[in-house]
N, C-alpha and C. Protein backbone atom coordinates (compact mmCIF):
# COMPACT_ATOMS: atom_id res chain seq x y z
N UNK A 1 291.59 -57.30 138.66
CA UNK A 1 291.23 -58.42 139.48
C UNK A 1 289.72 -58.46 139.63
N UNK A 2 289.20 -59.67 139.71
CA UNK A 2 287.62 -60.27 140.07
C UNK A 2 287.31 -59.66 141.75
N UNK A 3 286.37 -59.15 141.60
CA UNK A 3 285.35 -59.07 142.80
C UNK A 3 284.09 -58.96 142.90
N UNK A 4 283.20 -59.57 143.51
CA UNK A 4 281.97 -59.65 144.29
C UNK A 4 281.69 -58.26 144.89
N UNK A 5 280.87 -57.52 144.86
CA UNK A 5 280.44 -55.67 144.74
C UNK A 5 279.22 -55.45 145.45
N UNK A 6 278.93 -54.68 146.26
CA UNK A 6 277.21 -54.84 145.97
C UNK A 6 277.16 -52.77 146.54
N UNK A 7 276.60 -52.37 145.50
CA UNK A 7 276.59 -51.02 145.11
C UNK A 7 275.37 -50.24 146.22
N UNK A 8 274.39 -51.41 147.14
CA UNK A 8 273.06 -50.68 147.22
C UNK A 8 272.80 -51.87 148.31
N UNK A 9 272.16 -52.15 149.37
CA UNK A 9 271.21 -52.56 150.01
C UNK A 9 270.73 -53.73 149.67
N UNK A 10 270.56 -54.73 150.43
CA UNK A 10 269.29 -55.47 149.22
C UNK A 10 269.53 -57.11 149.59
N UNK A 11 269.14 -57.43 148.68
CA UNK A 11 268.71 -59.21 148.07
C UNK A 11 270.08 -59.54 147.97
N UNK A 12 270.32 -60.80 147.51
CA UNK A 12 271.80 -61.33 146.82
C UNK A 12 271.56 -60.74 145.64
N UNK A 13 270.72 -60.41 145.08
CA UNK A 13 270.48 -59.49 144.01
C UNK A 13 271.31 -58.85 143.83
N UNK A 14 271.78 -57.48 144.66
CA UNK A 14 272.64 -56.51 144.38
C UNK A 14 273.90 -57.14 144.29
N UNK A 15 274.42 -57.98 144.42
CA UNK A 15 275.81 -58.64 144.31
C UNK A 15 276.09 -58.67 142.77
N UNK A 16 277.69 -58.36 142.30
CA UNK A 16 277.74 -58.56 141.06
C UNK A 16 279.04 -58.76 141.01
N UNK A 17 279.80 -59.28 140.32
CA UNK A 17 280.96 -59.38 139.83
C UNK A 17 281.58 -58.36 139.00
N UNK A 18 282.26 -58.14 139.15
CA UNK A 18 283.24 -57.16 138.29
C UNK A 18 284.61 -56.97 138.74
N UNK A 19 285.11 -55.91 137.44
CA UNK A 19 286.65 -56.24 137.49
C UNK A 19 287.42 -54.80 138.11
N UNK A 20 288.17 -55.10 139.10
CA UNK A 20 288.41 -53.97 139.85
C UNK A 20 289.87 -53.14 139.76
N UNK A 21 290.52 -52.83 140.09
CA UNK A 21 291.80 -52.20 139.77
C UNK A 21 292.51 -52.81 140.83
N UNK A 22 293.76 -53.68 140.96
CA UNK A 22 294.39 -54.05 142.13
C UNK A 22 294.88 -53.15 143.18
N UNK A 23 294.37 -53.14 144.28
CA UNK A 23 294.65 -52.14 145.24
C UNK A 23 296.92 -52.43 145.28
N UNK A 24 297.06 -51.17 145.91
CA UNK A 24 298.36 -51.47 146.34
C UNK A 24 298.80 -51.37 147.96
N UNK A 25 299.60 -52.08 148.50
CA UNK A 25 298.99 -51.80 149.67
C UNK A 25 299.96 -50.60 150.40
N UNK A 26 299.52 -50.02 151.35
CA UNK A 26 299.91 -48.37 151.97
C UNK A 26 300.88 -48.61 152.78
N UNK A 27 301.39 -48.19 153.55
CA UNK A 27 303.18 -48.59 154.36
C UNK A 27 302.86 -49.56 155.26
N UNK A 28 301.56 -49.94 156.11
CA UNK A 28 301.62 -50.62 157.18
C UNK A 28 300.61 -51.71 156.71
N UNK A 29 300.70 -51.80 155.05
CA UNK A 29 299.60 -52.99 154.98
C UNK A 29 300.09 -54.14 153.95
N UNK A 30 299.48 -55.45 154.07
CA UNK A 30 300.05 -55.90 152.90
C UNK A 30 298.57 -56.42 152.02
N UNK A 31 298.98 -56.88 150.70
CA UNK A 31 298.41 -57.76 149.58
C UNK A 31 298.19 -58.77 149.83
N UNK A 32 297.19 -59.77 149.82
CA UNK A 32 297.40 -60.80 149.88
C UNK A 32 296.34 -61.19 148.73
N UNK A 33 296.98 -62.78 147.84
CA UNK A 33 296.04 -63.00 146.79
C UNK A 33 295.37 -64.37 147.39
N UNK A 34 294.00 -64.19 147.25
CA UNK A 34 292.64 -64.57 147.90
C UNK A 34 292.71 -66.15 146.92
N UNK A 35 292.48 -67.09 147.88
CA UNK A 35 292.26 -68.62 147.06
C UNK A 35 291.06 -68.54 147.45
N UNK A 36 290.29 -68.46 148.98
CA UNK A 36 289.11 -68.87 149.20
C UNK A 36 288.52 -68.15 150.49
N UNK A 37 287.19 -67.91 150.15
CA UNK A 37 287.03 -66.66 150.77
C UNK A 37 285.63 -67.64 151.54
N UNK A 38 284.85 -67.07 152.89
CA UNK A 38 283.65 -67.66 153.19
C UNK A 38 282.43 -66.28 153.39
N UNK A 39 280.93 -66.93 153.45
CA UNK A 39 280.26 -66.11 153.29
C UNK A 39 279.34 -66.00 154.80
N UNK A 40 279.66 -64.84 155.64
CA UNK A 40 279.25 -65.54 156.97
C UNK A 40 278.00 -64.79 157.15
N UNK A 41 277.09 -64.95 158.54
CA UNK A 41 276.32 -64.44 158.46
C UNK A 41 276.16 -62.47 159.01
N UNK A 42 277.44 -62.05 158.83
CA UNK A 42 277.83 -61.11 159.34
C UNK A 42 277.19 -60.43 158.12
N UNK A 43 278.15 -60.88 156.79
CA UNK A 43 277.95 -60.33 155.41
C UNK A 43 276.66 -60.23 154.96
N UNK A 44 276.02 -61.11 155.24
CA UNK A 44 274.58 -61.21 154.74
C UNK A 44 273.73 -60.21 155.62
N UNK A 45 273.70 -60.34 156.92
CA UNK A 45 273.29 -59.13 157.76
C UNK A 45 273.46 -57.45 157.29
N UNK A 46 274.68 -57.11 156.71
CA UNK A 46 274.93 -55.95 156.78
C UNK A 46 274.92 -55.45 155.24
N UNK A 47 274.87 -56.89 154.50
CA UNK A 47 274.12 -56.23 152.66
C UNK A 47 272.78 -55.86 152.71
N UNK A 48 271.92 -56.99 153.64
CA UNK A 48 270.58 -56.87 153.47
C UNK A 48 269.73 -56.34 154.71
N UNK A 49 270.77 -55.40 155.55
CA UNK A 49 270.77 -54.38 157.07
C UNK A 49 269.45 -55.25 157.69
N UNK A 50 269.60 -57.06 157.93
CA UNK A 50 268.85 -57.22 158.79
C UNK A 50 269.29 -57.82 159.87
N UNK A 51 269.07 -56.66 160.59
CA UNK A 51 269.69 -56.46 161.93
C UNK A 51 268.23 -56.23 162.91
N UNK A 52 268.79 -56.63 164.60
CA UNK A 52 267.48 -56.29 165.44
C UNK A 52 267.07 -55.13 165.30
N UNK A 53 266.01 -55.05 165.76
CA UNK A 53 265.33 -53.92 166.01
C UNK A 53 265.64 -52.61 166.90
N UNK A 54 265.98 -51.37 165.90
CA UNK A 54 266.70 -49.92 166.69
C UNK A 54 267.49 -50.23 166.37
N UNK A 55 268.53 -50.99 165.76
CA UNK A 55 269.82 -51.03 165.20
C UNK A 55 270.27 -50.42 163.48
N UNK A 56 268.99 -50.22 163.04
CA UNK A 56 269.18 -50.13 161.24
C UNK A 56 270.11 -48.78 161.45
N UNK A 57 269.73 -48.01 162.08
CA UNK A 57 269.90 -45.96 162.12
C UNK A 57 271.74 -46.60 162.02
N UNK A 58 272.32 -47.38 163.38
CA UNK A 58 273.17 -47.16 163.65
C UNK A 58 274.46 -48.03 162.60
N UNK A 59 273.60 -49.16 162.33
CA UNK A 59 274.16 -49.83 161.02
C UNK A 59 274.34 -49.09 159.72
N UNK A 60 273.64 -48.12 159.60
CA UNK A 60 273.46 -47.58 158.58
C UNK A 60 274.98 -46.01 158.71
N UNK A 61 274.98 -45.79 159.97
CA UNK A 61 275.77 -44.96 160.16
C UNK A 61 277.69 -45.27 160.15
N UNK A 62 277.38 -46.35 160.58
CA UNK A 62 278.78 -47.52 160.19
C UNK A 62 278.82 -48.11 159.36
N UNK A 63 278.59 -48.30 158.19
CA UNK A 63 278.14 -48.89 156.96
C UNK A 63 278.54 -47.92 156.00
N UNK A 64 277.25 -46.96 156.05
CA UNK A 64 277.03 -46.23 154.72
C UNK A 64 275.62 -45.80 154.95
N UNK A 65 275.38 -44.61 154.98
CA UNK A 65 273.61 -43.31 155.12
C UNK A 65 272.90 -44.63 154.13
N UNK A 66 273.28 -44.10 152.43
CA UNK A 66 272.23 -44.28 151.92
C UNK A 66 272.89 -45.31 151.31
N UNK A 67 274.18 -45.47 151.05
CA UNK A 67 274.92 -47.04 150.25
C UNK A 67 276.14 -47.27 151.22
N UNK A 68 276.32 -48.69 150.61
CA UNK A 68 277.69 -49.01 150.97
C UNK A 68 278.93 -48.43 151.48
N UNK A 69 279.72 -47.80 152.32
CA UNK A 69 280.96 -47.23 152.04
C UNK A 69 281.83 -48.00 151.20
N UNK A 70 281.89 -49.42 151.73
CA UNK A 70 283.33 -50.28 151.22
C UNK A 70 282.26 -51.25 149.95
N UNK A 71 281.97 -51.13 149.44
CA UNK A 71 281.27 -52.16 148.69
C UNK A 71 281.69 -53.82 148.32
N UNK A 72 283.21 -54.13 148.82
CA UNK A 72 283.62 -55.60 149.17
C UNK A 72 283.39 -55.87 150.51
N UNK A 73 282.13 -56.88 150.45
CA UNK A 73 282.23 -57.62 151.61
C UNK A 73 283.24 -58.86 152.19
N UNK A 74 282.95 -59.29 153.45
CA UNK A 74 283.81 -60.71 153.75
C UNK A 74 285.17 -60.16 154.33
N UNK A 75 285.55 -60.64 155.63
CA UNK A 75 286.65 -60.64 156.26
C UNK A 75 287.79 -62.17 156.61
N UNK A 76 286.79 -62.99 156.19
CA UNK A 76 287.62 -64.45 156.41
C UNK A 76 287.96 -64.94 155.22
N UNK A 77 289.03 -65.19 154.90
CA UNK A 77 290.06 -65.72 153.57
C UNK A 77 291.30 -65.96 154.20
N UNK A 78 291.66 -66.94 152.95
CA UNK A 78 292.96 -67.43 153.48
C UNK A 78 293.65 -67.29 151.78
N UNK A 79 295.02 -67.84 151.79
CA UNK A 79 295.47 -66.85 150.51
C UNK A 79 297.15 -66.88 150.46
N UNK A 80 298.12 -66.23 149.23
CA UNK A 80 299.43 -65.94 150.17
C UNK A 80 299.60 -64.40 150.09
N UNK A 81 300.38 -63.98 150.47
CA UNK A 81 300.97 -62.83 150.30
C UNK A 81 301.58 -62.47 149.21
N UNK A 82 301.19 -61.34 148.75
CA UNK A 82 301.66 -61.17 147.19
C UNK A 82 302.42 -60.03 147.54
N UNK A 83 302.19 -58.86 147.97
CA UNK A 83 303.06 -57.30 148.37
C UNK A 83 303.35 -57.18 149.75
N UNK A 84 304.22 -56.03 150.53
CA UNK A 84 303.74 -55.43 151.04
C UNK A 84 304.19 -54.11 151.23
N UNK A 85 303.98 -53.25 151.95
CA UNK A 85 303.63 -52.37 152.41
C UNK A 85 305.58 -52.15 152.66
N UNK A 86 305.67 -50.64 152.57
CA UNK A 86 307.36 -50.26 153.36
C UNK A 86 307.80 -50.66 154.63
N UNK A 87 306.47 -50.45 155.76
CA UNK A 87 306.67 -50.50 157.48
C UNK A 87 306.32 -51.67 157.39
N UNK A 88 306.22 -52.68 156.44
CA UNK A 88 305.81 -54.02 156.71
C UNK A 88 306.86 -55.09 157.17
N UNK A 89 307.17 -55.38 159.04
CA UNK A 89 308.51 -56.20 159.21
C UNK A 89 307.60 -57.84 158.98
């Protein structure tokens, strides 16, 4: 599957496309396949850690030290459900 990545810090620069391995989802989660996704200013804040001032240390500590932890950004999409999960009622 297609995803949007960003490996490092930075510009829209670091953003890249590539092809990822389809996650599966774990007992209490499900799949869902993504039609349309938005780009808020949350995402852009926390690729390019500009955040107020005295906040970088702590962004950086919920995030990722020196990179990314999760390297897919974006939490708002809409989509259907493709799997789920065992504990999934």
């Amino acid at each position: 599957m297609k995803a949007i990545v960003y490996t490092q810090y930075g510009s829209p620069d670091v953003l890249e496309q590539r092809e990822i391995k389809k996650p599966i989802p774990a007992d209490k989660e499900i799949l869902v396949e993504v039609f349309a996704s938005s780009v808020t200013t949350g995402d852009i804040r926390v690729r390019s850690l500009n955040v107020p001032r005295g906040f970088k240390l702590l962004t950086r500590l919920m995030f990722g030290i020196r990179k990314p932890r999760n390297p897919i950004l974006g939490i708002e999409f809409s989509g259907k459900v493709e799997a789920v999960g065992k504990q999934v009622t």
